[in-house]
C-alpha atoms as a PDB file:
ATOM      1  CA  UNK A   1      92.026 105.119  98.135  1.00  0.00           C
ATOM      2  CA  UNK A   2      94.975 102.835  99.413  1.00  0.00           C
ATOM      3  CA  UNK A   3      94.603  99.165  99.139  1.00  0.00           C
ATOM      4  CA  UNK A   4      94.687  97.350 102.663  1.00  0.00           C
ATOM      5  CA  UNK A   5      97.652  96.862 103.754  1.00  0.00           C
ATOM      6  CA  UNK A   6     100.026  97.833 101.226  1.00  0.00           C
ATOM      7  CA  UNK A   7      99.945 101.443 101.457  1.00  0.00           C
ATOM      8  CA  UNK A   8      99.308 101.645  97.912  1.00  0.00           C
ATOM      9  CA  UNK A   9      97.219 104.155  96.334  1.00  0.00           C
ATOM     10  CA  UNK A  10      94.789 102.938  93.588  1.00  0.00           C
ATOM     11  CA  UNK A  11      93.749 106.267  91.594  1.00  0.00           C
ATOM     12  CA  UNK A  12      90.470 107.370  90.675  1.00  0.00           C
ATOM     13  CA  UNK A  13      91.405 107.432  86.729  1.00  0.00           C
ATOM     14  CA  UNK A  14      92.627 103.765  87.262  1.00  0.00           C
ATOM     15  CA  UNK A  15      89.418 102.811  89.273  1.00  0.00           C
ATOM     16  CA  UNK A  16      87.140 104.266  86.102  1.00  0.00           C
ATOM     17  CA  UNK A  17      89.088 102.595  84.226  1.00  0.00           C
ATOM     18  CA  UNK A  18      88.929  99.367  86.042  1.00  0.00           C
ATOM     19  CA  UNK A  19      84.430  99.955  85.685  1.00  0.00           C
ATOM     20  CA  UNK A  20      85.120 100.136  81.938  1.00  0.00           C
ATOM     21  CA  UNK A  21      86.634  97.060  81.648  1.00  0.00           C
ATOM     22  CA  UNK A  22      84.216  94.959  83.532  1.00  0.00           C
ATOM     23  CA  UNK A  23      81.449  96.757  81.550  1.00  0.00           C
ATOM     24  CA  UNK A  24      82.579  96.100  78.428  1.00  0.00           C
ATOM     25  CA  UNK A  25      82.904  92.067  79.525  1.00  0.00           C
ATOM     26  CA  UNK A  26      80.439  91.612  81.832  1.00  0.00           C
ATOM     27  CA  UNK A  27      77.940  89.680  79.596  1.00  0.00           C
ATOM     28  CA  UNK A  28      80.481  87.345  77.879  1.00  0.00           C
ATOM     29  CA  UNK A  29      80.785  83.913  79.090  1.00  0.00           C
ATOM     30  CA  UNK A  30      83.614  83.394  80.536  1.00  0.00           C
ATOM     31  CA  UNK A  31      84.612  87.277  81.571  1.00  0.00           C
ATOM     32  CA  UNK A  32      86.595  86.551  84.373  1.00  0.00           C
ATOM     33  CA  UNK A  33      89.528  85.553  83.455  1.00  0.00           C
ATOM     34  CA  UNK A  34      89.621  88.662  80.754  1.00  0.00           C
ATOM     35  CA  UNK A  35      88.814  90.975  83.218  1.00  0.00           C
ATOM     36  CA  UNK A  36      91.333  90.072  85.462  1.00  0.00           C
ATOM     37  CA  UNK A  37      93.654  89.822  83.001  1.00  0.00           C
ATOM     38  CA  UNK A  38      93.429  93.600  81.684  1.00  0.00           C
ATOM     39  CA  UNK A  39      92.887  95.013  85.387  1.00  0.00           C
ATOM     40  CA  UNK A  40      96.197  93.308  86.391  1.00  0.00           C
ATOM     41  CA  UNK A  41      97.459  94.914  83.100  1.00  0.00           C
ATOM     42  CA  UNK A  42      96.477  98.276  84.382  1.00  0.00           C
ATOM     43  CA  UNK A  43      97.724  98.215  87.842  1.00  0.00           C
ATOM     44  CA  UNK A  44     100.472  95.331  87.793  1.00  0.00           C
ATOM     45  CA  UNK A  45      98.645  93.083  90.453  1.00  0.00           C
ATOM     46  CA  UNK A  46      94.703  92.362  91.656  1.00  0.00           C
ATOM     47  CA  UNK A  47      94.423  94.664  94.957  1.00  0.00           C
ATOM     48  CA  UNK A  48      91.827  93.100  97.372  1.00  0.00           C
ATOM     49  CA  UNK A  49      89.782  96.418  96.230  1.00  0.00           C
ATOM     50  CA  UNK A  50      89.462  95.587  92.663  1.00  0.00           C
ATOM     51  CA  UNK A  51      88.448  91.926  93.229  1.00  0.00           C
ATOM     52  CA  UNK A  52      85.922  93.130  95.301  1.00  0.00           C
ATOM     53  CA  UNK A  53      84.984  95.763  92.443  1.00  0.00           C
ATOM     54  CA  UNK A  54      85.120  92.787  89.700  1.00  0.00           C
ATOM     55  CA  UNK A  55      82.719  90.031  91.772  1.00  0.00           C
ATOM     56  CA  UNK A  56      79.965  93.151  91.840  1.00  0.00           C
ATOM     57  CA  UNK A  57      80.255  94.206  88.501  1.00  0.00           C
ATOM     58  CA  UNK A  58      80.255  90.177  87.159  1.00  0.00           C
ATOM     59  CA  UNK A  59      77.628  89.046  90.593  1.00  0.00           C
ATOM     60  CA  UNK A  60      79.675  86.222  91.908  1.00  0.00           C
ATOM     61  CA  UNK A  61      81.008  86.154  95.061  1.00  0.00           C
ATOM     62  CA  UNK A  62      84.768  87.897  96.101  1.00  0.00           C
ATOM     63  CA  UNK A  63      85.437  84.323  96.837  1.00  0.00           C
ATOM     64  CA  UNK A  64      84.914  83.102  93.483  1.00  0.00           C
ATOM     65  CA  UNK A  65      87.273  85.926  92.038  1.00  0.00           C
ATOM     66  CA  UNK A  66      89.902  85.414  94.621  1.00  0.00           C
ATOM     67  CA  UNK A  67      89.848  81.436  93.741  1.00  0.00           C
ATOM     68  CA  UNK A  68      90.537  82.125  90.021  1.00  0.00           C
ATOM     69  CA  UNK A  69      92.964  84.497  90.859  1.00  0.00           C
ATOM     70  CA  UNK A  70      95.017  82.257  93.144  1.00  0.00           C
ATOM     71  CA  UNK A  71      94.513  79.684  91.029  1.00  0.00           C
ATOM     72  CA  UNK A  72      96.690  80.798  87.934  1.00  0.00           C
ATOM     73  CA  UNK A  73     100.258  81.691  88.621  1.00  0.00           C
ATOM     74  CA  UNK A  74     100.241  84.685  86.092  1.00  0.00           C
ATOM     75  CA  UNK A  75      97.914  86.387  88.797  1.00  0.00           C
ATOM     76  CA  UNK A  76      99.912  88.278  91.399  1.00  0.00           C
ATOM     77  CA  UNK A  77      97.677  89.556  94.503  1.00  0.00           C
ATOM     78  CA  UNK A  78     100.655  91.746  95.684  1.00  0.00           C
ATOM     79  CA  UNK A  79     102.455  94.530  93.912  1.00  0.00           C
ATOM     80  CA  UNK A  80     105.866  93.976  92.457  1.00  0.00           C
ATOM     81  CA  UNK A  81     108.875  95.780  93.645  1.00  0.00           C
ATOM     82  CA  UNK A  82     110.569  98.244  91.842  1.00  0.00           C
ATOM     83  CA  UNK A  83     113.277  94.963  91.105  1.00  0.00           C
ATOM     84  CA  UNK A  84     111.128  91.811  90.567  1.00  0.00           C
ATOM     85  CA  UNK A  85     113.874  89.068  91.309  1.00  0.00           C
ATOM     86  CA  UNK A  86     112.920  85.756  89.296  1.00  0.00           C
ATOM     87  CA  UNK A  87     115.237  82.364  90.163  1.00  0.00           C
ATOM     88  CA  UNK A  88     114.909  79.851  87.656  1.00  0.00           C
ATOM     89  CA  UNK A  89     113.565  76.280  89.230  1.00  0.00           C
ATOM     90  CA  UNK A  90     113.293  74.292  85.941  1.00  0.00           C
ATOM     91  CA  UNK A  91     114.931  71.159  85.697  1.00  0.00           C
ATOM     92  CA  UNK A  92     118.401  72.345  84.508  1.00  0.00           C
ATOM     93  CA  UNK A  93     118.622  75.357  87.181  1.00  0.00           C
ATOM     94  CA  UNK A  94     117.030  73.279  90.336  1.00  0.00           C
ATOM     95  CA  UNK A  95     119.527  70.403  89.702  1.00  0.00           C
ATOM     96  CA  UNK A  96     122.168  72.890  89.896  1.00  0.00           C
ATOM     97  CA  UNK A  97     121.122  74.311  92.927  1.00  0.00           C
ATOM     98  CA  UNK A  98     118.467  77.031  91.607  1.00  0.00           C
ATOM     99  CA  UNK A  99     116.559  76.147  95.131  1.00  0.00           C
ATOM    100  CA  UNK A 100     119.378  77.056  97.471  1.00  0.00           C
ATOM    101  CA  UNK A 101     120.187  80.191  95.523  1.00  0.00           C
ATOM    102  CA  UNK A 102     116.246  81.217  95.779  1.00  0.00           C
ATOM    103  CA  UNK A 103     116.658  80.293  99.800  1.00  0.00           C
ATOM    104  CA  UNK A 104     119.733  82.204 100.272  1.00  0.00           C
ATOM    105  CA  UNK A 105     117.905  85.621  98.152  1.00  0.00           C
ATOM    106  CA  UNK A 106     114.887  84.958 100.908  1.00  0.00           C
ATOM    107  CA  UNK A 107     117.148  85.286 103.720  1.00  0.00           C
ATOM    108  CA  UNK A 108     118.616  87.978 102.973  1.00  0.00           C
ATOM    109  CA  UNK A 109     115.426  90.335 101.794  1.00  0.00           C
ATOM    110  CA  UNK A 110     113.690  88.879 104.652  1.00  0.00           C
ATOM    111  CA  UNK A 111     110.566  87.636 102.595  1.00  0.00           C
ATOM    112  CA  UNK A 112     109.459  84.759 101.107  1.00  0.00           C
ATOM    113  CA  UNK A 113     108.854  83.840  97.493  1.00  0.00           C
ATOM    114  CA  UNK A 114     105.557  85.954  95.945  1.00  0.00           C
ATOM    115  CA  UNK A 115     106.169  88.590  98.409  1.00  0.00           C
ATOM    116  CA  UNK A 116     107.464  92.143  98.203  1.00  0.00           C
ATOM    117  CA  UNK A 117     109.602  94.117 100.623  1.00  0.00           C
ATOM    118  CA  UNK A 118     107.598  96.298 102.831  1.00  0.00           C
ATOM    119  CA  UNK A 119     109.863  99.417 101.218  1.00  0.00           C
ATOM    120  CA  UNK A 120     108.737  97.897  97.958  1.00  0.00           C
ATOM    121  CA  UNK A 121     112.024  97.828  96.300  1.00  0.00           C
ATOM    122  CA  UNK A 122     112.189  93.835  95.760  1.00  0.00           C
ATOM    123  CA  UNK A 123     110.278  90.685  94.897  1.00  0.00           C
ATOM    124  CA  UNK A 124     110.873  87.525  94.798  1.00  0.00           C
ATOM    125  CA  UNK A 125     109.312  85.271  91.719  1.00  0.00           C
ATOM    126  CA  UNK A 126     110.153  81.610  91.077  1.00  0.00           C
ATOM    127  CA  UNK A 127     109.787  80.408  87.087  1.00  0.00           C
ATOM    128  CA  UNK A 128     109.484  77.130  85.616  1.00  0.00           C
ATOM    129  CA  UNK A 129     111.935  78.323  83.034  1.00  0.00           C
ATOM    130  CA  UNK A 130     113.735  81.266  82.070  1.00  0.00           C
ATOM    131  CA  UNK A 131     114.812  79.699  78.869  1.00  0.00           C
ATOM    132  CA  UNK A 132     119.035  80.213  79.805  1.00  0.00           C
ATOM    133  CA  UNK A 133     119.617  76.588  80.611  1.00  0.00           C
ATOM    134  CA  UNK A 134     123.008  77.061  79.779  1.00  0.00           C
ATOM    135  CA  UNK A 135     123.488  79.504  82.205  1.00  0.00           C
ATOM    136  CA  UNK A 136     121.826  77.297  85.231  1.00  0.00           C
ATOM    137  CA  UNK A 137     121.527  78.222  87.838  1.00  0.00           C
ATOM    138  CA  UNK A 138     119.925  81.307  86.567  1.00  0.00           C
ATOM    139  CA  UNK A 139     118.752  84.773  88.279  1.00  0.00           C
ATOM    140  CA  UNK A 140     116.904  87.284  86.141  1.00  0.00           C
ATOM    141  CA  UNK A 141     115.905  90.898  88.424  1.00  0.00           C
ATOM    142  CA  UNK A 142     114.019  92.792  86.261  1.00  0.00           C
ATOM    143  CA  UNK A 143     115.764  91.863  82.905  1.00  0.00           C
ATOM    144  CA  UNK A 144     119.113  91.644  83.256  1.00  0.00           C
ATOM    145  CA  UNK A 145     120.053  87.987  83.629  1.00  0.00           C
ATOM    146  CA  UNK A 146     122.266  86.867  86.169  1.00  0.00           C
ATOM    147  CA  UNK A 147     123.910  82.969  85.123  1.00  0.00           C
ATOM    148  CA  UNK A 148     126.209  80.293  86.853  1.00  0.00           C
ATOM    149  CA  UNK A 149     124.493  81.946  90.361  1.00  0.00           C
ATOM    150  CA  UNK A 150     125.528  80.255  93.271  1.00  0.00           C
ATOM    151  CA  UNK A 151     124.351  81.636  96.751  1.00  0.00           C
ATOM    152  CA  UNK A 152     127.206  83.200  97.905  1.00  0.00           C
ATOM    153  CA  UNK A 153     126.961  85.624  94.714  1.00  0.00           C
ATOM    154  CA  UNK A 154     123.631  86.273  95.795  1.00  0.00           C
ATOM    155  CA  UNK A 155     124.016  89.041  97.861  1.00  0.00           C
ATOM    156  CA  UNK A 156     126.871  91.434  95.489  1.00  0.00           C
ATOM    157  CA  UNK A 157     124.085  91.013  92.690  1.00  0.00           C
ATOM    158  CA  UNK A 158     121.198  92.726  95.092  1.00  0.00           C
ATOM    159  CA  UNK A 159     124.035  95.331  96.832  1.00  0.00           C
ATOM    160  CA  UNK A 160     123.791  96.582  92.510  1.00  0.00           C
ATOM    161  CA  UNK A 161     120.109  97.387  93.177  1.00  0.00           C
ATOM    162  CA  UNK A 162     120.435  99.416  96.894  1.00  0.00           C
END
């Protein structure tokens, strides 16, 4: 079954699996932030398919699972690329120009921040803090950390991931 526009395949193994974990929370309070919590564990984001599967297993409405899910940052609605790119827009990176650097990486992957490219090699994250304040303004794709990023060095750090 592919996922609506994303092209992405959601196996049947990872479907069951997805049944099992809304039966075995289903009559806790509170079981659906849990759910959604080990489904995006499973597949690495919450496909319009599995929301869909999680309001009928719980009986609430798709709109009441997509509202949670938008609500907390730690859900992502759309898979991750093969590099997730994070920039860094706590205090010490953004006053260092963190904002610019994340504005120069979205011109040049033509997409915007929580998005993926359509080839789904990259995504583009912003954090609160990466914990490298030292290094501000900081870049982290995947886990190697890039510091002292300015947007000119923006796009020799992505030509390393093509």
């Amino acid at each position: 079954m592919s996922e609506k526009g994303t092209g992405i395949a959601i196996d049947a193994a990872k479907l069951k699996e997805i049944e099992k974990i809304i039966e075995k929370h289903k009559n806790e309070g509170g079981a659906l932030i849990p759910i959604l919590h080990e489904a995006q564990d499973l597949l690495g984001y919450l496909p319009e398919e599995v929301q869909k599967m999680i309001a009928k297993g719980l009986n609430i409405s798709l709109a009441e699972v997509y509202g949670v899910a938008t609500f907390y940052s730690r859900f992502k609605l759309n898979p991750k690329g093969k590099y997730n790119i994070q920039v860094c827009l706590g205090t010490a990176c953004y006053v260092k120009g963190s904002d610019k650097v994340l504005a120069k990486i979205e011109e040049t992957l033509g997409i915007k921040t929580g998005e993926t490219t359509p080839d789904g090699k990259f995504s583009i994250e912003s954090a609160r803090c990466v914990g490298a304040c030292g290094l501000a303004p900081v870049m982290v794709v995947n886990e190697e950390v890039y510091g002292k990023v300015t947007p000119d060095m923006v796009k020799d750090i992505l030509s390393k991931y093509e």
